[in-house]
Protein backbone atom coordinates (compact mmCIF):
# COMPACT_ATOMS: atom_id res chain seq x y z
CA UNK A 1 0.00 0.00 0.00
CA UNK A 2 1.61 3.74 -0.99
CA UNK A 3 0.57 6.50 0.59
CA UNK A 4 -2.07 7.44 -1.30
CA UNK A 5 -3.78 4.55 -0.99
CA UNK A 6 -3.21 4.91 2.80
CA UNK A 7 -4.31 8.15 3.46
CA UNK A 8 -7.69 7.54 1.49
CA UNK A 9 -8.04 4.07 3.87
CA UNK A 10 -7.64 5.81 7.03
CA UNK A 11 -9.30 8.69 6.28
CA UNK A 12 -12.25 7.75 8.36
CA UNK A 13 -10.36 7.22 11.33
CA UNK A 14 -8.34 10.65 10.73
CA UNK A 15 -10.98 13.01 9.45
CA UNK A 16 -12.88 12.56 12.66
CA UNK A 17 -14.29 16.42 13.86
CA UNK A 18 -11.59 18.23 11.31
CA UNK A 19 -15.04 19.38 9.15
CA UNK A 20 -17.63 21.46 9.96
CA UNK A 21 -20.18 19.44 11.15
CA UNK A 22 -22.60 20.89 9.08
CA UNK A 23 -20.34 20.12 6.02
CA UNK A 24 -21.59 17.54 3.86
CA UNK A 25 -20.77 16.34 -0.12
CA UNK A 26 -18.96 14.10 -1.91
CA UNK A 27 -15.77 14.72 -4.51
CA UNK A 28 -14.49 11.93 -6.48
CA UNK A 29 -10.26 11.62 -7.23
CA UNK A 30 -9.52 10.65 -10.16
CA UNK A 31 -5.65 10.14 -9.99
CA UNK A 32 -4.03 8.85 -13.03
CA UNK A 33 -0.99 6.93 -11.98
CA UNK A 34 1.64 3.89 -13.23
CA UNK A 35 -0.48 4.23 -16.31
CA UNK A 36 -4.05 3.14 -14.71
CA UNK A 37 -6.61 5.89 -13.44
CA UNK A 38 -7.56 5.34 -9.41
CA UNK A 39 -11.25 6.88 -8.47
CA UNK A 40 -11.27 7.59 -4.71
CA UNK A 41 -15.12 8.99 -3.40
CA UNK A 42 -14.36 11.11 -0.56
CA UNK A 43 -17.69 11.47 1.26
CA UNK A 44 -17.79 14.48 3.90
CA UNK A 45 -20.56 14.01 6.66
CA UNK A 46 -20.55 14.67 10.41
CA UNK A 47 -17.67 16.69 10.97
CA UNK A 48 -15.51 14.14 9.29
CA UNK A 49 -15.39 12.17 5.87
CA UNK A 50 -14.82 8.73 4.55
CA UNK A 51 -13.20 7.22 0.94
CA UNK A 52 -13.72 4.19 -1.10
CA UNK A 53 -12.69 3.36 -4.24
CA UNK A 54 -15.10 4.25 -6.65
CA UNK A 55 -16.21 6.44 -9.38
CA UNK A 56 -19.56 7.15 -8.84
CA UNK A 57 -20.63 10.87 -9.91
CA UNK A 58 -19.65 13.36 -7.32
CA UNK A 59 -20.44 17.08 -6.37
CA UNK A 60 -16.76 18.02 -6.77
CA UNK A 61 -14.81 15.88 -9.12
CA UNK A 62 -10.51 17.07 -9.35
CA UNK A 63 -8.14 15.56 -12.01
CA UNK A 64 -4.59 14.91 -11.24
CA UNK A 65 -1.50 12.85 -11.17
CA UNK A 66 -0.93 10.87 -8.60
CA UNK A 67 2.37 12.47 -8.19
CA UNK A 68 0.90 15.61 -7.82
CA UNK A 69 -1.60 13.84 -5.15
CA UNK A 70 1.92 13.28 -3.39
CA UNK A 71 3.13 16.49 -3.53
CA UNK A 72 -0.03 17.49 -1.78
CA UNK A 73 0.53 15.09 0.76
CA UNK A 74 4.02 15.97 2.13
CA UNK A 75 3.53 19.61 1.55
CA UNK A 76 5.47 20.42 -1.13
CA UNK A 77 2.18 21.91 -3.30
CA UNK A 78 -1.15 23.30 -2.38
CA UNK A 79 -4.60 22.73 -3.40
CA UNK A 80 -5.35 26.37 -4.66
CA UNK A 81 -2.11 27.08 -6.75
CA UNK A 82 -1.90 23.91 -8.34
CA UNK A 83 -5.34 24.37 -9.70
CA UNK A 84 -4.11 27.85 -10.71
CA UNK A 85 -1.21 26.16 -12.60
CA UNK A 86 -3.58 23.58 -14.07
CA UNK A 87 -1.81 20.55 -12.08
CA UNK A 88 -5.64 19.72 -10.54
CA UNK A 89 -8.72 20.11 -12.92
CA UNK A 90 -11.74 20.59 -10.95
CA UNK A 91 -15.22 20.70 -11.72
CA UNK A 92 -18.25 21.35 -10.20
CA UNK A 93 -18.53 22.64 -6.61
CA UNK A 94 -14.97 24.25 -5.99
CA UNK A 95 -15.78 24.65 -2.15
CA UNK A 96 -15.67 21.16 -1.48
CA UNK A 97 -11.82 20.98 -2.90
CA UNK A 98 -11.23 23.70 -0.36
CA UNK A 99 -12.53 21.95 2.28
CA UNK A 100 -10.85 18.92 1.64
CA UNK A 101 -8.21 20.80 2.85
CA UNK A 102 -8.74 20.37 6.33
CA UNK A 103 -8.40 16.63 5.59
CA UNK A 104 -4.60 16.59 4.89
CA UNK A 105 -2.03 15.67 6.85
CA UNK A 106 -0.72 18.51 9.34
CA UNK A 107 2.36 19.49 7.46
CA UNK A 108 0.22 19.25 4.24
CA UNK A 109 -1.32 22.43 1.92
CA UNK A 110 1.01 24.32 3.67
CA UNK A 111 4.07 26.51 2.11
CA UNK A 112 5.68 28.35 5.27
CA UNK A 113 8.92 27.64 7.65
CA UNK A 114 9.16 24.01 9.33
CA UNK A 115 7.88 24.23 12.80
CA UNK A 116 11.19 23.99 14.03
CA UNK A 117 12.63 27.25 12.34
CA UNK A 118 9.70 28.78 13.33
CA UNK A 119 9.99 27.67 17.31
CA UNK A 120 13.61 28.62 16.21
CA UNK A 121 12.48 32.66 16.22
CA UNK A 122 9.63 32.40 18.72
CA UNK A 123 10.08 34.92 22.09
CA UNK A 124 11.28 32.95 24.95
CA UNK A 125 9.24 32.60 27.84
CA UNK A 126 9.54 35.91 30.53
CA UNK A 127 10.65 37.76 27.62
CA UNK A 128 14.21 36.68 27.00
CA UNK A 129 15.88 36.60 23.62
């Protein structure tokens, strides 16, 4: 199992309260990888969300390879620029791929300093340098 295929199997059990709880929809993945295309349903309901494999029609359905999908995952690209620079085709309800967001792993979707560099220049406790 990669990671992709990991993160979209435990997404049930790591999604839990990261969503509004009013939040619901569904967007479909369709990752095109190693030559074969992979349809993850992402379902969001209940302040969290589940995935399956399957390509049932979807409110939110976003096209990319599943090397980009990795690049989302480890943080080294974010959902809104890389549909700016065309690396994710969406369609239909663009909200949804924005709320995905909230789904991916804590370093994930994220472009700033590694928490260390930035514990690196936080003020010391009573003040101190």
């Amino acid at each position: 199992m990669d990671d992709i295929d990991r993160f979209f199997a435990t997404l049930g059990e790591t999604s839990e309260g990261r969503l509004p709880p009013s939040r619901h929809g569904t967007i479909r993945f369709v990752l095109h990888r190693n030559g074969a295309v992979d349809n993850w349903l992402v379902t969001f309901a209940g302040g969290g969300a589940t995935a399956v494999p399957d390509d049932r029609p979807a409110g939110c359905v976003v096209n990319m390879s599943g090397e980009w999908f990795e690049n989302l995952l480890a943080g080294r690209d974010h959902t809104v620029s890389m549909t700016l620079r065309d690396r994710a085709a969406v369609e239909g309800d663009l909200t949804l791929f924005l709320t995905f967001r909230r789904l991916l792993p804590p370093l994930a979707d994220t472009r700033g300093p590694l928490p260390e560099a930035v514990a690196a220049h936080a003020p010391r406790p009573g003040g101190g340098e």
